[in-house]
C-alpha atoms as a PDB file:
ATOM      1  CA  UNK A   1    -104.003 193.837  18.575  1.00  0.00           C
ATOM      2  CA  UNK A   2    -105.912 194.468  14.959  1.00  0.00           C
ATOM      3  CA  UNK A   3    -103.714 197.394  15.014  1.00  0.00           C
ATOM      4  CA  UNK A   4    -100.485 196.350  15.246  1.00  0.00           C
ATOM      5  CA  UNK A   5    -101.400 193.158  12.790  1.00  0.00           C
ATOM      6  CA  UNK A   6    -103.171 195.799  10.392  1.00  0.00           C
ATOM      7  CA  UNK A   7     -99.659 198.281  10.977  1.00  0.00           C
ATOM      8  CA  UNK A   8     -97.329 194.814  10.203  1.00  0.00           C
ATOM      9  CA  UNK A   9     -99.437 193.753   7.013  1.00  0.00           C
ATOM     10  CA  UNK A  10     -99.015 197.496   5.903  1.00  0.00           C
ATOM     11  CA  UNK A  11     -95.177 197.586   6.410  1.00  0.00           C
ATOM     12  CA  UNK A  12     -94.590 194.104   5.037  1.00  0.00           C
ATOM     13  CA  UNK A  13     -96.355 195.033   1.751  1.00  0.00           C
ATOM     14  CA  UNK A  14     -94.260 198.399   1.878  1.00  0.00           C
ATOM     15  CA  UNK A  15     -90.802 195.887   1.789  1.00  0.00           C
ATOM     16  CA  UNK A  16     -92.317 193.714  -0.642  1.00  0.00           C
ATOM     17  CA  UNK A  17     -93.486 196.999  -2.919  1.00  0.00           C
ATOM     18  CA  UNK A  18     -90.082 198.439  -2.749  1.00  0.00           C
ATOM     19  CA  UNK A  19     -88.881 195.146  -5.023  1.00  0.00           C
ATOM     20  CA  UNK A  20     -92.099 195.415  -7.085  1.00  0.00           C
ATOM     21  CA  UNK A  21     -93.419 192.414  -6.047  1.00  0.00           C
ATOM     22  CA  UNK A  22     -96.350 193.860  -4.536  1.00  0.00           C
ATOM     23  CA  UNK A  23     -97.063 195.876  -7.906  1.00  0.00           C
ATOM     24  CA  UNK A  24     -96.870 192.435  -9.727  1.00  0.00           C
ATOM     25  CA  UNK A  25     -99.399 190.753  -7.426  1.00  0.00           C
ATOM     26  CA  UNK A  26    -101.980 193.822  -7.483  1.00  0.00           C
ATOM     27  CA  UNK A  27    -102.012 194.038 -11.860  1.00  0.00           C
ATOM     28  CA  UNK A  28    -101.683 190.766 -12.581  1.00  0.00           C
ATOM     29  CA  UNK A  29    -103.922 188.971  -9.952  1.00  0.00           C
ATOM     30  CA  UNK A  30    -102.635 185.979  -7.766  1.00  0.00           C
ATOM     31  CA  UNK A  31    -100.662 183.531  -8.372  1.00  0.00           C
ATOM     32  CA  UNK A  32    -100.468 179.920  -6.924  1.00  0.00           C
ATOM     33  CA  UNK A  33     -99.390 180.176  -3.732  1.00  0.00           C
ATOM     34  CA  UNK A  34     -99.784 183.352  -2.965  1.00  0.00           C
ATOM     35  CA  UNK A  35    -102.264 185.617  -1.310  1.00  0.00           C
ATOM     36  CA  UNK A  36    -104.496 188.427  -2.541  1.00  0.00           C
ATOM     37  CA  UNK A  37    -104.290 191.919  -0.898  1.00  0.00           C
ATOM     38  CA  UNK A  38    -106.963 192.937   1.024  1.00  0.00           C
ATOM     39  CA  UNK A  39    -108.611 196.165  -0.237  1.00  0.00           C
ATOM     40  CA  UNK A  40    -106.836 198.648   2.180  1.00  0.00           C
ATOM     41  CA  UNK A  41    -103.683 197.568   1.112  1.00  0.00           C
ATOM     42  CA  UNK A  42    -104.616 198.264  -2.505  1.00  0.00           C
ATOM     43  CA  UNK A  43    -106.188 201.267  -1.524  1.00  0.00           C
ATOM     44  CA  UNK A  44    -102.745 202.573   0.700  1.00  0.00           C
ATOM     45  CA  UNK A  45    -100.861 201.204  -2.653  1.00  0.00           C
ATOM     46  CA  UNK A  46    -103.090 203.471  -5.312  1.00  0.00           C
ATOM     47  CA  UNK A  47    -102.051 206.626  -3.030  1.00  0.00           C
ATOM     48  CA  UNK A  48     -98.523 205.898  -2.901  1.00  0.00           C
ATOM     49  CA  UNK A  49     -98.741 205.811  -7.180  1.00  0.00           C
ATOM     50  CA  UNK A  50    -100.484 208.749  -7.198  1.00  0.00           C
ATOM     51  CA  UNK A  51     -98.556 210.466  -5.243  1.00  0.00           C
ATOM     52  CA  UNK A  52     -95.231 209.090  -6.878  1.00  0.00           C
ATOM     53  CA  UNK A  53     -96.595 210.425 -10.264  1.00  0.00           C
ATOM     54  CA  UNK A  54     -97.946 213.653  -8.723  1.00  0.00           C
ATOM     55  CA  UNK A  55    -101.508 212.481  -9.689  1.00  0.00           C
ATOM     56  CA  UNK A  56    -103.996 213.110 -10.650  1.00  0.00           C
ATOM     57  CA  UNK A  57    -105.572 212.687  -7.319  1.00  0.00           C
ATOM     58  CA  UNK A  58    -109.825 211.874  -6.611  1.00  0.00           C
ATOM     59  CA  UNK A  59    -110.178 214.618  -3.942  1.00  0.00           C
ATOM     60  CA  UNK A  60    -109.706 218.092  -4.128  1.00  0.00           C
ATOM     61  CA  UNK A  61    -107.857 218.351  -0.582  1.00  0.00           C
ATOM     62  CA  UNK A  62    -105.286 215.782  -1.758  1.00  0.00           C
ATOM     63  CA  UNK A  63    -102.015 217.350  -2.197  1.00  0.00           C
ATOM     64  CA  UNK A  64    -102.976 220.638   0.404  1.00  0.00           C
ATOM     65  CA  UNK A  65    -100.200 221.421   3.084  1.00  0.00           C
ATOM     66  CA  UNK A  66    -100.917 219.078   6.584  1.00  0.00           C
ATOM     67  CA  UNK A  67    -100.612 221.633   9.264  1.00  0.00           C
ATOM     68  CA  UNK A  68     -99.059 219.105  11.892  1.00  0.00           C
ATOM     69  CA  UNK A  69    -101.690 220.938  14.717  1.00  0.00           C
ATOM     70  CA  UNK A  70    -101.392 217.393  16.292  1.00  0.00           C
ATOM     71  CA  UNK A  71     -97.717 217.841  16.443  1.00  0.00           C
ATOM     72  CA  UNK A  72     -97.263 214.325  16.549  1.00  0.00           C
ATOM     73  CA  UNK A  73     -94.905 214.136  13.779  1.00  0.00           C
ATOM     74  CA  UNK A  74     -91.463 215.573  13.557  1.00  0.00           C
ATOM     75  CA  UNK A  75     -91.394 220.043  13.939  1.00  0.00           C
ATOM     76  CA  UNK A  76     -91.158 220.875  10.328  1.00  0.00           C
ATOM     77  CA  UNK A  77     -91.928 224.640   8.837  1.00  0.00           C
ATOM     78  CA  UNK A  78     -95.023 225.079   7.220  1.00  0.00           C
ATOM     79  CA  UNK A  79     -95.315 223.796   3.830  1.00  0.00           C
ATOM     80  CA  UNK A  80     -93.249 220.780   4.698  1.00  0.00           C
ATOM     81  CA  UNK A  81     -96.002 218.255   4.753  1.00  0.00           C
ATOM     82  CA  UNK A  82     -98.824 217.252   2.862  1.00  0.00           C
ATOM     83  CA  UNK A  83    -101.358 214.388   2.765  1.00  0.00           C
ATOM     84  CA  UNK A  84    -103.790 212.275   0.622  1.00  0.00           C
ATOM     85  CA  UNK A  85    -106.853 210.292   0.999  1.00  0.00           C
ATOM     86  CA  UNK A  86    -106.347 206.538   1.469  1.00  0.00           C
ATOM     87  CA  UNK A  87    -109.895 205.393   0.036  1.00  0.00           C
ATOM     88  CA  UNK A  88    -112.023 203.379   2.895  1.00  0.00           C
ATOM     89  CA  UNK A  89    -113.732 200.612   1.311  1.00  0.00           C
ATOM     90  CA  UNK A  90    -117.391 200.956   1.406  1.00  0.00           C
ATOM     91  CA  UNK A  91    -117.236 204.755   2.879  1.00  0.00           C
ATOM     92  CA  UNK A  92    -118.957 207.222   0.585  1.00  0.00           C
ATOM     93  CA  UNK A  93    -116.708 209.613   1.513  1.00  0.00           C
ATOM     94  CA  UNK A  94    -113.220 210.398   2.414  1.00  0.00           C
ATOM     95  CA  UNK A  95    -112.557 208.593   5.286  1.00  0.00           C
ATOM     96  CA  UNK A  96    -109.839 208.986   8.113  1.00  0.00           C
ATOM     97  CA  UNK A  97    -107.358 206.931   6.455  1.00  0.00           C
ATOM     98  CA  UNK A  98    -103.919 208.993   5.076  1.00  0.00           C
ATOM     99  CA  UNK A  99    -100.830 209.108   3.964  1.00  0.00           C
ATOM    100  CA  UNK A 100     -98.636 212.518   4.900  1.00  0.00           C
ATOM    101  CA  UNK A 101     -95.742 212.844   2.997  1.00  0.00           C
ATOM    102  CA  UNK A 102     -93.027 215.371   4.207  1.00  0.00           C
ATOM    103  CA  UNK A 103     -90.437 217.449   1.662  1.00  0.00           C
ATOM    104  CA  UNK A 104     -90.729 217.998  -1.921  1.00  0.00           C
ATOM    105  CA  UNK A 105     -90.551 215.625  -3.495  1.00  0.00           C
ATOM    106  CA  UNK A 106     -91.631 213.510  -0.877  1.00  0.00           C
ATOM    107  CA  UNK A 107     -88.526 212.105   1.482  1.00  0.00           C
ATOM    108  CA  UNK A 108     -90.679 210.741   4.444  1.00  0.00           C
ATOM    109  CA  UNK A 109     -93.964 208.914   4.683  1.00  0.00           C
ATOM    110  CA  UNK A 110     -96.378 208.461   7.548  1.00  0.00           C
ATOM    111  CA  UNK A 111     -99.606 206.717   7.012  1.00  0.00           C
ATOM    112  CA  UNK A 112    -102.343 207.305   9.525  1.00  0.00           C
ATOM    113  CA  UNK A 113    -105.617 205.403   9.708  1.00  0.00           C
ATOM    114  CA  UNK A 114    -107.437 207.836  12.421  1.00  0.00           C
ATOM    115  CA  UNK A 115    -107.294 210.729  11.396  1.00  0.00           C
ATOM    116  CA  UNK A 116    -104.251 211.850  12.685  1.00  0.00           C
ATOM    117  CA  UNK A 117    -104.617 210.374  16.017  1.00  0.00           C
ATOM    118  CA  UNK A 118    -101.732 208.470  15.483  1.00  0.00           C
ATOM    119  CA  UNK A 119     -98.971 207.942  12.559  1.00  0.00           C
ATOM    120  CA  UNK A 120     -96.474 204.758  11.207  1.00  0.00           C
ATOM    121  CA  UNK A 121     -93.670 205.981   9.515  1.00  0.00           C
ATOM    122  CA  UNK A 122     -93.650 203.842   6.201  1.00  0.00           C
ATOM    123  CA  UNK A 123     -91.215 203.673   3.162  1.00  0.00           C
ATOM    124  CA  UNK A 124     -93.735 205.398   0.417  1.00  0.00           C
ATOM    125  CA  UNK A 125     -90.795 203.930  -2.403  1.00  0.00           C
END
């Protein structure tokens, strides 16, 4: 149930970033009446910049082709994908947490928070 809560939140902020609303919110703090994001979603948010601006990234394996072994996402050729590091608050390190973006530039998103156990498409606009 966190899941699917966590995988709404994420998706609702995704609409809301596409008008720039959520961009507004993050540099400029709350307003009244409104809610602060939690520090995944600003985390998920920072990747999506980065990667819209083609960095520069915190972690030398950001940007390096995702291999799809899993082959839970759609049969691509090699070269197709690639991922990022979503920052886990209060891990040290990298974490499981990433976004995979597919064709360059980037034309699909997928956002996993596992490891690539499992992946949400997501509109990375």
């Amino acid at each position: 149930m966190k899941k699917i809560l966590f995988v709404l939140i994420v998706l609702f902020g995704f609409y809301q970033f596409q008008d720039g609303i959520l961009d507004t919110v993050v540099n400029q703090g709350p307003t009244s009446g409104s809610s602060t994001l939690s520090a995944q979603e600003q985390a998920l948010q920072k990747t999506l910049r980065l990667i819209q601006q083609g960095g520069p990234f915190p972690y030398d394996r950001d940007g390096i082709t995702f291999q799809n072994r899993e082959r839970l996402l759609p049969n691509k050729p090699m070269g197709y994908y690639r991922e990022y590091t979503v920052d886990t608050p209060g891990l040290s390190h990298r974490g499981p947490r990433r976004v995979v973006t597919g064709g360059h530039p980037p034309e699909v998103y997928y956002y996993t928070e596992d490891h690539y156990k499992s992946f949400v498409r997501i509109d990375g606009r």
